[in-house]
Protein backbone atom coordinates (compact mmCIF):
# COMPACT_ATOMS: atom_id res chain seq x y z
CA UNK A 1 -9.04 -51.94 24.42
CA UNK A 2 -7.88 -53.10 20.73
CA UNK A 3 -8.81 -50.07 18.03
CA UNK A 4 -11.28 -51.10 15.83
CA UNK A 5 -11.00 -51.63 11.98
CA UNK A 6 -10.14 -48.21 10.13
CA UNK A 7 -13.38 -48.55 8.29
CA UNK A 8 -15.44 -48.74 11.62
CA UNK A 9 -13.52 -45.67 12.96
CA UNK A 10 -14.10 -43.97 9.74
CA UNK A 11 -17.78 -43.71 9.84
CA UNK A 12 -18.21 -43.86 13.06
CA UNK A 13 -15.42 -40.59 13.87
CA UNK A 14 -17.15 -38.51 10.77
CA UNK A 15 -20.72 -38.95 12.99
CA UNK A 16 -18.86 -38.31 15.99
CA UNK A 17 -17.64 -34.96 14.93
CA UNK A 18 -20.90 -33.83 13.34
CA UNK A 19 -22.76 -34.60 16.42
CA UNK A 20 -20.33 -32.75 18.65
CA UNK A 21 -20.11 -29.46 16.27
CA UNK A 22 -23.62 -28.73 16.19
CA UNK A 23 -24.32 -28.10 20.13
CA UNK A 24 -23.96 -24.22 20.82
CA UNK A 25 -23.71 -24.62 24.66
CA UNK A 26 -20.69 -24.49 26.61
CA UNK A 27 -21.69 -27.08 29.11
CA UNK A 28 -22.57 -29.83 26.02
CA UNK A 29 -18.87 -28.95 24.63
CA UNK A 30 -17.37 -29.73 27.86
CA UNK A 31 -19.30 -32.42 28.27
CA UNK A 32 -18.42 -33.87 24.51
CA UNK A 33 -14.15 -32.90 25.36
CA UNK A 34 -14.49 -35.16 28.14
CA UNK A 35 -16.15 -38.17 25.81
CA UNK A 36 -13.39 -37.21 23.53
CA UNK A 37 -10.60 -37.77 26.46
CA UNK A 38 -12.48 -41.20 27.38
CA UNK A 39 -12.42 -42.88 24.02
CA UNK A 40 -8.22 -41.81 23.05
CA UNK A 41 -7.67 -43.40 26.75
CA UNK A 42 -10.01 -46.47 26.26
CA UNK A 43 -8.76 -47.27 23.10
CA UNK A 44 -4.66 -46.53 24.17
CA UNK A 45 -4.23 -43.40 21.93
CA UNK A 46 -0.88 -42.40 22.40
CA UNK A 47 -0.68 -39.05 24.24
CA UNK A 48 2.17 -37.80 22.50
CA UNK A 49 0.28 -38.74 19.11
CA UNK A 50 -2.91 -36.29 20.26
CA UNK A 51 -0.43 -33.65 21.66
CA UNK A 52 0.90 -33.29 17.73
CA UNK A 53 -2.30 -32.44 16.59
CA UNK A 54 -3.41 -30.26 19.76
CA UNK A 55 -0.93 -27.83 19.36
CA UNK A 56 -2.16 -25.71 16.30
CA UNK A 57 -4.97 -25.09 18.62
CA UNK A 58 -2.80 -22.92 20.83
CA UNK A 59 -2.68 -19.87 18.44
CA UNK A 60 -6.26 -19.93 17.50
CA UNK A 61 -7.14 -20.32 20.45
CA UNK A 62 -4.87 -17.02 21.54
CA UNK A 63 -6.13 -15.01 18.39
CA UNK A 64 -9.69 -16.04 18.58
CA UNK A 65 -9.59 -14.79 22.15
CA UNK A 66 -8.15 -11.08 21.94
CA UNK A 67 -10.23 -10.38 18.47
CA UNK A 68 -13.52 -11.66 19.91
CA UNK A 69 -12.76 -9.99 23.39
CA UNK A 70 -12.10 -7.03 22.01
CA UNK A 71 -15.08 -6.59 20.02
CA UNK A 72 -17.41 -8.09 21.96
CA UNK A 73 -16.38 -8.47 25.36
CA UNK A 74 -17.17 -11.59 27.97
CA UNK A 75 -19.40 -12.50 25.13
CA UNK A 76 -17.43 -12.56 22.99
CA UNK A 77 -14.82 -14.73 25.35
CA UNK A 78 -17.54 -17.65 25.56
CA UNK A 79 -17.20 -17.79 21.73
CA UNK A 80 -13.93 -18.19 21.66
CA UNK A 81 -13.64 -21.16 24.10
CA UNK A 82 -16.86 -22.57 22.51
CA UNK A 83 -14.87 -22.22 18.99
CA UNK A 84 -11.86 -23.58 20.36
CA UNK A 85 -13.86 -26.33 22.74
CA UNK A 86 -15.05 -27.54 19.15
CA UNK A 87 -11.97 -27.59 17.06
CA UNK A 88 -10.04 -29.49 20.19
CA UNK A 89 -12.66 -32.03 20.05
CA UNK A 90 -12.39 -32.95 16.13
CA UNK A 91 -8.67 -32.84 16.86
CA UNK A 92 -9.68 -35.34 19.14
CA UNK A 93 -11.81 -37.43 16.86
CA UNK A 94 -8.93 -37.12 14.27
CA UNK A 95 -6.68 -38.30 16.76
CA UNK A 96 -8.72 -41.64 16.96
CA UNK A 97 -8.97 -42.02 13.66
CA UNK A 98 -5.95 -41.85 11.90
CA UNK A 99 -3.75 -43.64 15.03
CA UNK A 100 -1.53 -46.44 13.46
CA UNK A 101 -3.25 -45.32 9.97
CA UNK A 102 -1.47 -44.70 6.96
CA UNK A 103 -2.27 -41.98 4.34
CA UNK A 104 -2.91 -44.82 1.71
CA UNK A 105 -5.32 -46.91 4.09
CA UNK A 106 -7.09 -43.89 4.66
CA UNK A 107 -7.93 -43.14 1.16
CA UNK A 108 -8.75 -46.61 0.50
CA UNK A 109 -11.26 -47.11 3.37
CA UNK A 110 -12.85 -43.71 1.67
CA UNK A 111 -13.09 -45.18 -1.30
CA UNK A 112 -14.89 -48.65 0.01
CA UNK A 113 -17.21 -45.80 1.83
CA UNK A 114 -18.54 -44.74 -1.47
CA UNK A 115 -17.01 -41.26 -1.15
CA UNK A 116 -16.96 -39.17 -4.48
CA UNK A 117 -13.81 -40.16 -6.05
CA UNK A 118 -12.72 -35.56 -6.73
CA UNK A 119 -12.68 -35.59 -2.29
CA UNK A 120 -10.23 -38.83 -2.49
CA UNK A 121 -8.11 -37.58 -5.28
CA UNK A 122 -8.14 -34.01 -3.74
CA UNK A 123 -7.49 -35.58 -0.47
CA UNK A 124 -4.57 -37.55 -1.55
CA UNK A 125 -2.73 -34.83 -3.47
CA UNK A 126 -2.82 -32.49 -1.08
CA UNK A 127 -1.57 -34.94 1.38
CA UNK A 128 1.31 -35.63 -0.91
CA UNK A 129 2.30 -32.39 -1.87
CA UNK A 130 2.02 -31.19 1.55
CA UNK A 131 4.65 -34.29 2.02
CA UNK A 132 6.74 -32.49 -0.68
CA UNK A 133 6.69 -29.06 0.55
CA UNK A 134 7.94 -30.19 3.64
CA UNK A 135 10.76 -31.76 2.09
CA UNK A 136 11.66 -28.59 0.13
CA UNK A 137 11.46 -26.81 3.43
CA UNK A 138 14.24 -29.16 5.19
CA UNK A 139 16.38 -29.05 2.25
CA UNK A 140 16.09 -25.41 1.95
CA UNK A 141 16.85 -25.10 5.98
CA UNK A 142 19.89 -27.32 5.61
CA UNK A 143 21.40 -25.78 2.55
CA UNK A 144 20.85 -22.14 4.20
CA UNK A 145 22.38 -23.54 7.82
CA UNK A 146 25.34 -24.93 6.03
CA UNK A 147 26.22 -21.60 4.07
CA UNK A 148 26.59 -20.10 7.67
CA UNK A 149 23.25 -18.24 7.58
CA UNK A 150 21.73 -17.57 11.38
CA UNK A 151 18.39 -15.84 11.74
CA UNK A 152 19.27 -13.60 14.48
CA UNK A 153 17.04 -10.63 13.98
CA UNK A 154 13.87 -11.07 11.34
CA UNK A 155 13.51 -7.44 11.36
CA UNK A 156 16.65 -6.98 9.34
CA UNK A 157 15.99 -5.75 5.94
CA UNK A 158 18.45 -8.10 4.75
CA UNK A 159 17.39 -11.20 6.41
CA UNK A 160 13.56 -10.35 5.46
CA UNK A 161 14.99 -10.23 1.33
CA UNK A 162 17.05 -13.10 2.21
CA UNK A 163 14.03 -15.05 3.32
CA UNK A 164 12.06 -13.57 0.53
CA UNK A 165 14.11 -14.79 -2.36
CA UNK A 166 14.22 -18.58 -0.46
CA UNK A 167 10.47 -18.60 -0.16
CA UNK A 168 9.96 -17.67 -3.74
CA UNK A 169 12.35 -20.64 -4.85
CA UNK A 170 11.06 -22.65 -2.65
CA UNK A 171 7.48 -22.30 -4.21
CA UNK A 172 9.24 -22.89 -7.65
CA UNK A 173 10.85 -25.62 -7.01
CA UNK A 174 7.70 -27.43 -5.37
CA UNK A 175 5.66 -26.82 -8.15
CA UNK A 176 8.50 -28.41 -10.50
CA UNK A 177 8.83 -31.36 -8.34
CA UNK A 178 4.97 -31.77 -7.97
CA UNK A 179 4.32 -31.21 -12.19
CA UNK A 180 7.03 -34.27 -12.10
CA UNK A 181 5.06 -36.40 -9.56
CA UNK A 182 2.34 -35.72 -11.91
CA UNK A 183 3.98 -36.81 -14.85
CA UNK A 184 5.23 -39.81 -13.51
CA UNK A 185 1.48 -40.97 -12.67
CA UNK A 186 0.90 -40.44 -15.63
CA UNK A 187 3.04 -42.34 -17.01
CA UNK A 188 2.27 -45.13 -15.01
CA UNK A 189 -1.25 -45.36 -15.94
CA UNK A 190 -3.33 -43.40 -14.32
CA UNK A 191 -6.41 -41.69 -15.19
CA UNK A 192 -8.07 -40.05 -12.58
CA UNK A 193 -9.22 -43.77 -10.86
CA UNK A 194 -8.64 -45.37 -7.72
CA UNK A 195 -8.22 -48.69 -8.27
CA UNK A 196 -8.56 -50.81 -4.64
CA UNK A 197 -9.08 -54.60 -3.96
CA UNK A 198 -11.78 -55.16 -1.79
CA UNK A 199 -11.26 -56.57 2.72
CA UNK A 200 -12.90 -58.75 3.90
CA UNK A 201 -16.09 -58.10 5.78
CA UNK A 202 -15.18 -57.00 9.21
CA UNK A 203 -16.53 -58.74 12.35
CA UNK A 204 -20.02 -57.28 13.60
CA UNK A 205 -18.97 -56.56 16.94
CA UNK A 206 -16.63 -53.91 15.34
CA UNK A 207 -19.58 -52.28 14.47
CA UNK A 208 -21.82 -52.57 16.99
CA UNK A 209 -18.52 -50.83 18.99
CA UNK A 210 -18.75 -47.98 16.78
CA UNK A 211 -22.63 -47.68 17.18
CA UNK A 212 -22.39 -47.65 20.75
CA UNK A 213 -20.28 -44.73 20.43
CA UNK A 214 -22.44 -42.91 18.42
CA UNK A 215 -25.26 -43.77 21.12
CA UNK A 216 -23.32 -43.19 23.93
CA UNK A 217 -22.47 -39.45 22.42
CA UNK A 218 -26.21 -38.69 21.49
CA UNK A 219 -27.41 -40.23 25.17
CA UNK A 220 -25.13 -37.51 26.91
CA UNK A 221 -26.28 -34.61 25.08
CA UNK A 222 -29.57 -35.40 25.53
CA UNK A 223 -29.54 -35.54 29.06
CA UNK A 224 -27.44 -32.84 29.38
CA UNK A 225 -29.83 -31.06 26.93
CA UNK A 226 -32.28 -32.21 29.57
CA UNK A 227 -30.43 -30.45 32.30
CA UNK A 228 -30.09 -27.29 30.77
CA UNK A 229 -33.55 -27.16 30.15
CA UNK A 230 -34.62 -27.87 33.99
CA UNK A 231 -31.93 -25.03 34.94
CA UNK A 232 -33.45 -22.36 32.35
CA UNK A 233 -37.35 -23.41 34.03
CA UNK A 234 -36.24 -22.78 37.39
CA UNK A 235 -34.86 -19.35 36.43
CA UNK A 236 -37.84 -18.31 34.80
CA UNK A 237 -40.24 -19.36 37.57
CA UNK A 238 -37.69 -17.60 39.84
CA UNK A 239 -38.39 -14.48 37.92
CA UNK A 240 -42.14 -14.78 37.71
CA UNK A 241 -42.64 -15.17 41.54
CA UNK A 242 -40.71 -12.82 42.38
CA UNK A 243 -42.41 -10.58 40.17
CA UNK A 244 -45.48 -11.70 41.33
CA UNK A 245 -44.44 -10.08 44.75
CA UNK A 246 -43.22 -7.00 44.20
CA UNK A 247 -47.17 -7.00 42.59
């Protein structure tokens, strides 16, 4: 199935995710990871693309874990995978949205959306200087590697100053290279707008495809919702009749 129009996915992912953060069951998050699985393999998401973005999960998911075990238990063990069922499925989400999406069309579709123009421009420097700081990184790396320098043991007091003194330029010299980008905006005319020319209006069926998401998303929960509800009755009336004969 083709990937609808940036703008569609847009609006339609931002719902998505809002809708599938606000259940506090365990069952519903399952429920919404497996919607989330459906719609990157409908729509041809590559799976190499979504593992990218899955990874960072992995530690948070570790930490989360022991802290919330530790403290509170098996409680405290259903919060964690209920935390970490929720961030997986906005990974997911994010995964849809920005496949075969540049930074720039991003921005751009935000703008057509009417966001405020501080979350674009906040948005797009921080994407670019996060662009920057990991080309400071590789140059640092490479300059380091070719003076011979290994790091065999990071609990070596010299390797730790070592590290120390490359971190500490390597915050310097990103913040020189990003008062430059700066500078050169400047120079170039801008003023704090975001000038864009306007698409075309896209198709309807694109979307009606990203209502039916939306609807398809809310129908699940509800009966699932439903479900839940049904379970916690019988319980109850379980309870009462029993205690109704030990009366």
């Amino acid at each position: 199935m083709r990937l609808p129009s940036l703008k569609v996915r847009v609006l339609s992912g931002l719902i998505l995710i809002i809708l599938g953060v606000i259940p506090k069951s365990l069952t519903i998050i399952v429920t919404d990871l497996v919607f989330g699985f459906v719609i990157l393999t409908c729509f041809q998401v590559s799976l190499r693309y979504a593992l990218k973005r899955f990874l960072f999960i992995v530690p948070f998911f570790v930490v989360s874990t022991f802290m919330l075990v530790l403290v509170e238990g098996y409680d405290g063990f259903v919060k964690a995978e209920i935390y970490t069922g929720r961030l997986l499925y906005v990974a997911m989400i994010l995964s849809f949205i920005m496949y075969q999406t540049t930074n720039e069309s991003l921005l751009k579709v935000l703008h057509q959306l009417k966001i405020p123009s501080i979350f674009i421009e906040l948005a797009f420097f921080t994407l670019r200087f996060t662009d920057v700081f990991k080309v400071e990184i590789r140059n640092m790396h490479l300059s380091i590697r070719s003076k011979g320098f290994q790091t065999v043991n990071f609990f070596n007091v010299k390797t730790i100053k070592i590290l120390g003194h490359l971190l500490g330029s390597m915050l310097v010299r990103s913040l020189q290279r990003s008062e430059r980008i700066y500078l050169g905006m400047q120079s170039r005319g801008y003023n704090g707008q975001i000038l864009h020319i306007e698409n075309e209006k896209l198709p309807k069926i694109e979307w009606v495809c990203g209502a039916l998401l939306i609807f398809i998303l809310i129908f699940i929960q509800f009966l699932q919702l439903i479900k839940e509800n049904e379970q916690q009755l019988s319980v109850q009336m379980e309870l009462e009749n029993q205690q109704s004969s030990i009366i």
